[in-house]
Protein backbone atom coordinates (compact mmCIF):
# COMPACT_ATOMS: atom_id res chain seq x y z
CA UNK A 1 75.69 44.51 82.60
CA UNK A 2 72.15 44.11 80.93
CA UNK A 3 70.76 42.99 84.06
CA UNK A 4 71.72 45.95 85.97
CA UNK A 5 70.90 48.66 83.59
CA UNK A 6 67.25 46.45 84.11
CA UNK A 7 67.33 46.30 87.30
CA UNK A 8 67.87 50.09 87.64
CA UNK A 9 65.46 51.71 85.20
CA UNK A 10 62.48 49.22 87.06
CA UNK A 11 63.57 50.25 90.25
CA UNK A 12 63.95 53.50 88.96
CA UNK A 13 60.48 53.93 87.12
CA UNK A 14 58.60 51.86 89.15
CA UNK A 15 59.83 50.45 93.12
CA UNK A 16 63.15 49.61 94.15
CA UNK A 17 61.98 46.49 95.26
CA UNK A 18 61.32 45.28 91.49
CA UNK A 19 64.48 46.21 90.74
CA UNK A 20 66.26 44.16 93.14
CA UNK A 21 64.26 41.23 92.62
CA UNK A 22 65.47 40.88 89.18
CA UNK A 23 68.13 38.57 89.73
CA UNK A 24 65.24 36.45 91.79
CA UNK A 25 62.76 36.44 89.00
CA UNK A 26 65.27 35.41 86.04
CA UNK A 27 66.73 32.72 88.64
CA UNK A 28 63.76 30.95 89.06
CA UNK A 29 62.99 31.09 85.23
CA UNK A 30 66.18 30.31 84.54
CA UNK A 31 65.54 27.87 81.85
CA UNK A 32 63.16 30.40 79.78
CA UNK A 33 65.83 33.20 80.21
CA UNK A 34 68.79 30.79 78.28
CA UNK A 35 66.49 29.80 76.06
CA UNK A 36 65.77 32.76 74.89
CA UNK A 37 69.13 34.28 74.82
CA UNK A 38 70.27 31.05 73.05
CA UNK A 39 67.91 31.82 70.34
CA UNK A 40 68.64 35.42 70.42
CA UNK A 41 72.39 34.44 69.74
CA UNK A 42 72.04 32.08 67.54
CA UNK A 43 73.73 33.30 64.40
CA UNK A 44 70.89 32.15 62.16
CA UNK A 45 68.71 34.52 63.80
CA UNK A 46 71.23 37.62 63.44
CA UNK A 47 70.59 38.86 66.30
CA UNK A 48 67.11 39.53 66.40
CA UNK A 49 66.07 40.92 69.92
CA UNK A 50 62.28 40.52 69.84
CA UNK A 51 61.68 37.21 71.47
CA UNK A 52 64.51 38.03 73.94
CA UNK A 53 62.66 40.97 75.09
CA UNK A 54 59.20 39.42 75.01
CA UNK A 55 60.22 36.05 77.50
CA UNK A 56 62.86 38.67 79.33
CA UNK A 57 59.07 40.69 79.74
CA UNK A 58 57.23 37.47 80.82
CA UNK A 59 59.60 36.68 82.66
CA UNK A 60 59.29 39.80 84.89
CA UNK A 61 55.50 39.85 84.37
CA UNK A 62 54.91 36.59 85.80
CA UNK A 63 57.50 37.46 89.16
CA UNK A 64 55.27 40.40 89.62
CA UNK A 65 52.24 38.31 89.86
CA UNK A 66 53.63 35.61 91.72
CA UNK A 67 54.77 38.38 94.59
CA UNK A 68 51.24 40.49 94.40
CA UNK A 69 52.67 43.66 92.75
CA UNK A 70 50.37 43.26 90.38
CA UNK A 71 46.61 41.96 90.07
């Protein structure tokens, strides 16, 4: 469900086209994306969000980059 309220407010506030290459992005960081919702769920870490957020950001920063959305 997270991934498609994502999808929709980038596609939404920026190009559709973002949006649906969400799935893309987190797929080829795969790896990075567990990771950091491992940590995120770990129950040591209570649920703290903010490094979830940040590589889930990354994550999407670098897929811009790699496809020339961004400079």
């Amino acid at each position: 469900m997270a991934r498609f309220i994502s999808s929709y407010i980038l596609s939404k506030n920026f190009n559709n086209i973002i949006g649906y290459r969400l799935s893309m992005a987190i797929k080829e960081n795969l790896s990075q994306y567990l990771d950091a919702f491992s940590y995120t769920n770990d129950i040591r870490n209570k649920g703290e969000i903010s490094t979830f957020v940040y590589e889930f950001l990354d994550i999407i920063l670098k897929h811009l980059k790699k496809q020339k959305f961004m400079h």
